[in-house]
PDB file of N, CA and C in Angstrom:
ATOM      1  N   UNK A   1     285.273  35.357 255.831  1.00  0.00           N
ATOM      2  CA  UNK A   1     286.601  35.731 256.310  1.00  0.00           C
ATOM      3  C   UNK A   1     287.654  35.100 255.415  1.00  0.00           C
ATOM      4  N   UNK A   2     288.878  36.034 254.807  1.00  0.00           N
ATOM      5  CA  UNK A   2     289.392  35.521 254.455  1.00  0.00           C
ATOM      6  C   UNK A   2     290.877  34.606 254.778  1.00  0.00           C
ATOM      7  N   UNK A   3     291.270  33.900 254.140  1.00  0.00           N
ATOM      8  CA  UNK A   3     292.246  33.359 255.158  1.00  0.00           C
ATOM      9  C   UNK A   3     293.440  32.531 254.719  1.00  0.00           C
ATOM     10  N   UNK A   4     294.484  32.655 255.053  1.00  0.00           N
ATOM     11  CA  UNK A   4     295.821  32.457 254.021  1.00  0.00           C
ATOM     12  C   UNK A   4     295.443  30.235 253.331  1.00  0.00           C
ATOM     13  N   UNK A   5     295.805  30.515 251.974  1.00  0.00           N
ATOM     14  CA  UNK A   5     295.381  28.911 251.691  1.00  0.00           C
ATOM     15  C   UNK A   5     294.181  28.894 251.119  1.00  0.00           C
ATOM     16  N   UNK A   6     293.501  29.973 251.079  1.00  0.00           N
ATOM     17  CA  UNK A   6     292.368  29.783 250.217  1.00  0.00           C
ATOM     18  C   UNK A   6     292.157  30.371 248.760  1.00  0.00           C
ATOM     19  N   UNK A   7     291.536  29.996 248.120  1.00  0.00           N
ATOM     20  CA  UNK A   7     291.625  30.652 246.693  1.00  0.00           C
ATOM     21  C   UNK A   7     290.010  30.990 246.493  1.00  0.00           C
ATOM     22  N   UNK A   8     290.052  32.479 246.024  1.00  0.00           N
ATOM     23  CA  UNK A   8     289.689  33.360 245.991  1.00  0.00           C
ATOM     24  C   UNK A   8     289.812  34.110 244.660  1.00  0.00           C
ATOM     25  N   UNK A   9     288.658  34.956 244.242  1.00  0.00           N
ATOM     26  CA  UNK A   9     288.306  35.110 242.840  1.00  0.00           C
ATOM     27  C   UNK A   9     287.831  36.735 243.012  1.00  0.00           C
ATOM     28  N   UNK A  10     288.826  37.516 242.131  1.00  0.00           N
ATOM     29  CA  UNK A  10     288.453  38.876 242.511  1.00  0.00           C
ATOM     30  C   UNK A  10     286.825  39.451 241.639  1.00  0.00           C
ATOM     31  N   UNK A  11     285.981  40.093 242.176  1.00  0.00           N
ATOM     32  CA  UNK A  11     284.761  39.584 241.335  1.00  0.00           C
ATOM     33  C   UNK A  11     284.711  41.763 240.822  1.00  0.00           C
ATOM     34  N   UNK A  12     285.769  42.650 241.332  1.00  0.00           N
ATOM     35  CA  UNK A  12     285.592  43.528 240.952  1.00  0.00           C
ATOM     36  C   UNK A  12     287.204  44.626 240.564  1.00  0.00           C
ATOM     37  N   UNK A  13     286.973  45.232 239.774  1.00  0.00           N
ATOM     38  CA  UNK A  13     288.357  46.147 239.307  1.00  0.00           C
ATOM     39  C   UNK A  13     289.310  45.334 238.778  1.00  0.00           C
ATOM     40  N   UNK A  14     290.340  46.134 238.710  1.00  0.00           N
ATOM     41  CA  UNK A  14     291.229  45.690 238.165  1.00  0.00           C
ATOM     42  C   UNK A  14     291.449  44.336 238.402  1.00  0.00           C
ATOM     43  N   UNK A  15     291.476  42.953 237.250  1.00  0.00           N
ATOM     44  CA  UNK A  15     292.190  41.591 237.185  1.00  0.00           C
ATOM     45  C   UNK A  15     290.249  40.922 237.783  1.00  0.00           C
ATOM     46  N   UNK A  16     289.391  41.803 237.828  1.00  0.00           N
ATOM     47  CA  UNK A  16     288.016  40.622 237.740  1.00  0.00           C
ATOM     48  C   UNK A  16     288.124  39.642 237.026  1.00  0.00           C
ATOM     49  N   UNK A  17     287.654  38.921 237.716  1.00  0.00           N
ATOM     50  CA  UNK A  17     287.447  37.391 237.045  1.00  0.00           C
ATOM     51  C   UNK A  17     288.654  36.729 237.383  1.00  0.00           C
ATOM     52  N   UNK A  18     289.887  37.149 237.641  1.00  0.00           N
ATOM     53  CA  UNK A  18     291.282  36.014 237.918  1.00  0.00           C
ATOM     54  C   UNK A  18     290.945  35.755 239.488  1.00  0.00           C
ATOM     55  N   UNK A  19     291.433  34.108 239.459  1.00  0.00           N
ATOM     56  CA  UNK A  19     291.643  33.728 241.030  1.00  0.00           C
ATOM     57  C   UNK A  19     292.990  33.377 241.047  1.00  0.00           C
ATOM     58  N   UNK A  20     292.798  33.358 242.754  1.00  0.00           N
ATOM     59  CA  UNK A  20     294.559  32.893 243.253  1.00  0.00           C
ATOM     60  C   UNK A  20     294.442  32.730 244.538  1.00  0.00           C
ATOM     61  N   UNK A  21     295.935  32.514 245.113  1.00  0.00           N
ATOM     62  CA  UNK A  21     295.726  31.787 246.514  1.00  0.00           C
ATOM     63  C   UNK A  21     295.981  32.824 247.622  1.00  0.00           C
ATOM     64  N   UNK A  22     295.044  32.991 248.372  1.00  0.00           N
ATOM     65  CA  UNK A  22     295.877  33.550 249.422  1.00  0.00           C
ATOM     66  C   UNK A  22     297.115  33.804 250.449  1.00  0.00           C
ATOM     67  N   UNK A  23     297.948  34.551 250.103  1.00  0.00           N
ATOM     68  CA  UNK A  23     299.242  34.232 250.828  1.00  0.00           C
ATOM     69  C   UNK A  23     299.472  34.655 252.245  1.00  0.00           C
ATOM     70  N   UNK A  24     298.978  35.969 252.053  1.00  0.00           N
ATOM     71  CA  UNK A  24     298.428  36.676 253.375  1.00  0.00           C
ATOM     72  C   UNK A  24     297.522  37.902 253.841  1.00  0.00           C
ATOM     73  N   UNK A  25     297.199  38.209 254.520  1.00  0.00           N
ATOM     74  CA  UNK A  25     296.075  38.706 255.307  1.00  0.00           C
ATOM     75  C   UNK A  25     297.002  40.352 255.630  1.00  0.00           C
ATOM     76  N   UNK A  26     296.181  41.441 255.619  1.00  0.00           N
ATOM     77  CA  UNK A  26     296.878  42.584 256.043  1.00  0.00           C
ATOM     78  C   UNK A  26     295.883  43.677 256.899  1.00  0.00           C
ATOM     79  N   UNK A  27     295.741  44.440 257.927  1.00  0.00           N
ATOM     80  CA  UNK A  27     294.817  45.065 258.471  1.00  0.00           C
ATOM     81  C   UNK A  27     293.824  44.343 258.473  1.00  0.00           C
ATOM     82  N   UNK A  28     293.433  43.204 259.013  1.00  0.00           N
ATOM     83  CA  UNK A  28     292.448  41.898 259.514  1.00  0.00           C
ATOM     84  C   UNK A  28     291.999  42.867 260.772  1.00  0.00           C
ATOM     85  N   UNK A  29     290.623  43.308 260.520  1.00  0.00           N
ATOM     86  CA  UNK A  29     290.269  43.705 262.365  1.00  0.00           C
ATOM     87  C   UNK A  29     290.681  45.254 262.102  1.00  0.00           C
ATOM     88  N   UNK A  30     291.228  45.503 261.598  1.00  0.00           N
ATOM     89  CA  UNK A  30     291.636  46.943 261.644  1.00  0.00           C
ATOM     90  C   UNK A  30     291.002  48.383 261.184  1.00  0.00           C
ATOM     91  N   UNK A  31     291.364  49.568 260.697  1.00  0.00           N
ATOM     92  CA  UNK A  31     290.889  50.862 260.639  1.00  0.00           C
ATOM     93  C   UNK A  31     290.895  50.347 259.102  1.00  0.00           C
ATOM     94  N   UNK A  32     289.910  50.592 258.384  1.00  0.00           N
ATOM     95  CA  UNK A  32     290.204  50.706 257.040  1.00  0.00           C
ATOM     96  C   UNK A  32     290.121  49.474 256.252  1.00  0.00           C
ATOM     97  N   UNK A  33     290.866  48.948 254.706  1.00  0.00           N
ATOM     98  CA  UNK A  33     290.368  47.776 253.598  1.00  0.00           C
ATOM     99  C   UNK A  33     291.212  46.997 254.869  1.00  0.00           C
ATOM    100  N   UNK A  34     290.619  45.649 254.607  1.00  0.00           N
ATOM    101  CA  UNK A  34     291.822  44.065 254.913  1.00  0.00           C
ATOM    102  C   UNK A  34     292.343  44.368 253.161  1.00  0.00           C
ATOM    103  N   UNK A  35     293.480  44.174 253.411  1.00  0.00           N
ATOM    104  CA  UNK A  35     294.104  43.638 251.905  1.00  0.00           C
ATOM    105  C   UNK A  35     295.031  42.410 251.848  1.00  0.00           C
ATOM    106  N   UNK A  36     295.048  41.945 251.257  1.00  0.00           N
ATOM    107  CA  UNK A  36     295.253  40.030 250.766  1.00  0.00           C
ATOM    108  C   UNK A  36     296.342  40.439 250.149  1.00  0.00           C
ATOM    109  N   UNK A  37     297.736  39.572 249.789  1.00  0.00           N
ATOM    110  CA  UNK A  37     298.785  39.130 249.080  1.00  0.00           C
ATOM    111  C   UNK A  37     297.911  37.648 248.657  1.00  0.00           C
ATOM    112  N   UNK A  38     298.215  38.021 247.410  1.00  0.00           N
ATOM    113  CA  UNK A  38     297.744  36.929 246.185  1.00  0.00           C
ATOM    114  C   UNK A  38     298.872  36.167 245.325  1.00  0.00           C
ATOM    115  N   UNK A  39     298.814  35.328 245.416  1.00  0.00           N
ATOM    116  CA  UNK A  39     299.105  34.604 244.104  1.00  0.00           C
ATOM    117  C   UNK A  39     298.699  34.601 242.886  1.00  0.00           C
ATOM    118  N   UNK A  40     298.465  34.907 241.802  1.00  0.00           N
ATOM    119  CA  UNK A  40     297.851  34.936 240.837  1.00  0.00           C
ATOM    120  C   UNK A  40     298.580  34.899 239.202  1.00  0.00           C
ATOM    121  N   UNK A  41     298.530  33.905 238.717  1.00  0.00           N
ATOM    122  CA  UNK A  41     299.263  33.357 237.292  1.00  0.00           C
ATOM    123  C   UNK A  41     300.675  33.954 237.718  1.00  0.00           C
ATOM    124  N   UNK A  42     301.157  33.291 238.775  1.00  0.00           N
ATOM    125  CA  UNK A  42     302.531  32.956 238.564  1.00  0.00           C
ATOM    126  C   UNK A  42     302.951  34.017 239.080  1.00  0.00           C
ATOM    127  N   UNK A  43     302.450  35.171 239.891  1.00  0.00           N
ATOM    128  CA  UNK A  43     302.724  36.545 240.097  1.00  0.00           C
ATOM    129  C   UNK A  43     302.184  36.756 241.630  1.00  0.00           C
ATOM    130  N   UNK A  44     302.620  37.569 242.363  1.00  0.00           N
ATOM    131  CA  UNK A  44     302.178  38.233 243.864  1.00  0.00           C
ATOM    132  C   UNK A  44     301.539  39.253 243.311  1.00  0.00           C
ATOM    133  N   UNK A  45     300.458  39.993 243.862  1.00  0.00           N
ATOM    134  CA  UNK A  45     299.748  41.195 243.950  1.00  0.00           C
ATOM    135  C   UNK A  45     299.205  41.324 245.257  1.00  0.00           C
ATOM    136  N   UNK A  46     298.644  42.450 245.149  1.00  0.00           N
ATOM    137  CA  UNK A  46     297.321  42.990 246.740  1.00  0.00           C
ATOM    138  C   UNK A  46     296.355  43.394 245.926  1.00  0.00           C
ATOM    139  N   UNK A  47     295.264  42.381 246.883  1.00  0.00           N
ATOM    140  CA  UNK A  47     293.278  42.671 246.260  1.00  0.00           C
ATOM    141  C   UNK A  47     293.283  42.869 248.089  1.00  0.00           C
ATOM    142  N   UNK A  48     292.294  43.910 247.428  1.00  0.00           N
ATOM    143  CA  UNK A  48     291.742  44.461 248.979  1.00  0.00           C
ATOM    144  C   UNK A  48     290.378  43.738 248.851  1.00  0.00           C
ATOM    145  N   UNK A  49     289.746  42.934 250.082  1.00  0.00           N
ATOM    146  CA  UNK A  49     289.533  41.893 249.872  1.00  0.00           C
ATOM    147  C   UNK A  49     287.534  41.613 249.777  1.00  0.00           C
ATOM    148  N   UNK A  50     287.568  43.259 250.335  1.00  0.00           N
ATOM    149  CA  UNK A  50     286.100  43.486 249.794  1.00  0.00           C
ATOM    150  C   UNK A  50     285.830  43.146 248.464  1.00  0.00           C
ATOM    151  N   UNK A  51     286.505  43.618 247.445  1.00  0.00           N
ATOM    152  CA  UNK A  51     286.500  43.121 246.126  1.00  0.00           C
ATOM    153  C   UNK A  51     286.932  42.001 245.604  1.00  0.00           C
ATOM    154  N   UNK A  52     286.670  40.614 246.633  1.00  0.00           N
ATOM    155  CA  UNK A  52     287.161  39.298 246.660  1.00  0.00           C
ATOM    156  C   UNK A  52     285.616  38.925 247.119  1.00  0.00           C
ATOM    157  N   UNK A  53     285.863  37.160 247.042  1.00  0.00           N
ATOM    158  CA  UNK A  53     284.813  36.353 247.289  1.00  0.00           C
ATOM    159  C   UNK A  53     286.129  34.738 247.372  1.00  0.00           C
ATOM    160  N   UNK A  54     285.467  34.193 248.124  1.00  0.00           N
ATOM    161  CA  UNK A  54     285.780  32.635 248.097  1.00  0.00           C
ATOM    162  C   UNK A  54     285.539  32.158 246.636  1.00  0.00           C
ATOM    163  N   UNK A  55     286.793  31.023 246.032  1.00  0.00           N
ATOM    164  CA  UNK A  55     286.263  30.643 244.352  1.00  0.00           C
ATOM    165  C   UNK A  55     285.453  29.370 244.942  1.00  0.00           C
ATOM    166  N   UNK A  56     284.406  29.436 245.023  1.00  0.00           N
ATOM    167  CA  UNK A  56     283.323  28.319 245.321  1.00  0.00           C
ATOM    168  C   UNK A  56     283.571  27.481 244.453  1.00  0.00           C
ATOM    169  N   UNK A  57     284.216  27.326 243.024  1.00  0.00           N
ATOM    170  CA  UNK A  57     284.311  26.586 241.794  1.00  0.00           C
ATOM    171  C   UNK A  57     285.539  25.958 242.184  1.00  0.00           C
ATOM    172  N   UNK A  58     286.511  26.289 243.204  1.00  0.00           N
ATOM    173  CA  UNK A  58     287.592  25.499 243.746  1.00  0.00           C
ATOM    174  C   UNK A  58     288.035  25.466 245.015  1.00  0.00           C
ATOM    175  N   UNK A  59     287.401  26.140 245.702  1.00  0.00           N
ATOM    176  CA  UNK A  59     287.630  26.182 247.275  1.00  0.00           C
ATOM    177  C   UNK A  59     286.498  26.374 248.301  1.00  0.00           C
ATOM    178  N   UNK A  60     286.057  25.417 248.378  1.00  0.00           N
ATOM    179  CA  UNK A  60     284.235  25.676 249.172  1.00  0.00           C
ATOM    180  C   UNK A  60     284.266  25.095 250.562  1.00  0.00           C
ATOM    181  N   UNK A  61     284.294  25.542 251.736  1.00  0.00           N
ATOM    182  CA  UNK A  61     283.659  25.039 252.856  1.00  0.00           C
ATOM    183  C   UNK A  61     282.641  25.695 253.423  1.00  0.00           C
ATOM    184  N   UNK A  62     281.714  26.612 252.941  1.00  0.00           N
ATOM    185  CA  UNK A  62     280.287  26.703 252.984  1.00  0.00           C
ATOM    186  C   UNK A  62     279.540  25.766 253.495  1.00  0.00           C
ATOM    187  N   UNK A  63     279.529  24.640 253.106  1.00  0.00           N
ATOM    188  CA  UNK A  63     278.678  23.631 253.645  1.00  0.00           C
ATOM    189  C   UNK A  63     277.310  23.315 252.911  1.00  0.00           C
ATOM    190  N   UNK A  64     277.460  24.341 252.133  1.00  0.00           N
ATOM    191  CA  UNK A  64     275.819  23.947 251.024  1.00  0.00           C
ATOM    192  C   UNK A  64     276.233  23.221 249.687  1.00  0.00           C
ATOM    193  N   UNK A  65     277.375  22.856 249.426  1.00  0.00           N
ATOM    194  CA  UNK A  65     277.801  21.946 248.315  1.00  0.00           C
ATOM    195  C   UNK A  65     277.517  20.731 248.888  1.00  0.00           C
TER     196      UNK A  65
END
C-alpha cells in the first residue's frame, strides 16, 4: 500500500528507474488505477501506482531487512 511520505521507485514506463516521495494518494479503494502525486528531481508528477514499488534501497518497513 502506498502511502503519502514514502519513497517509491517507478519500476515501469515512462521515468523507470527515478524515485521520489509520495505526496499523495488518488482513487485509493476505488473504480480503476490509485495514482500517486510524486515528487521527483525537484518536480511534481502522477505514477499510477501499479507501476510503482516501495524504494527498498531507501525506504523499507518490510521487516526482512
Amino acid at each position: 500500500r502506498m502511502k503519502v511520505g514514502k519513497l517509491v521507485k517507478k519500476v515501469a514506463g515512462r521515468d523507470k528507474g527515478k524515485s521520489g516521495m509520495v505526496l499523495e494518494v488518488f482513487n485509493e479503494g476505488g473504480p480503476g488505477h490509485e495514482v500517486m502525486s510524486v515528487l521527483v528531481e525537484g518536480k511534481i508528477t502522477n505514477w499510477p501506482s501499479h507501476l510503482t514499488e516501495i524504494d527498498h534501497d531507501k525506504d523499507c518497513d518490510c521487516g526482512k531487512h
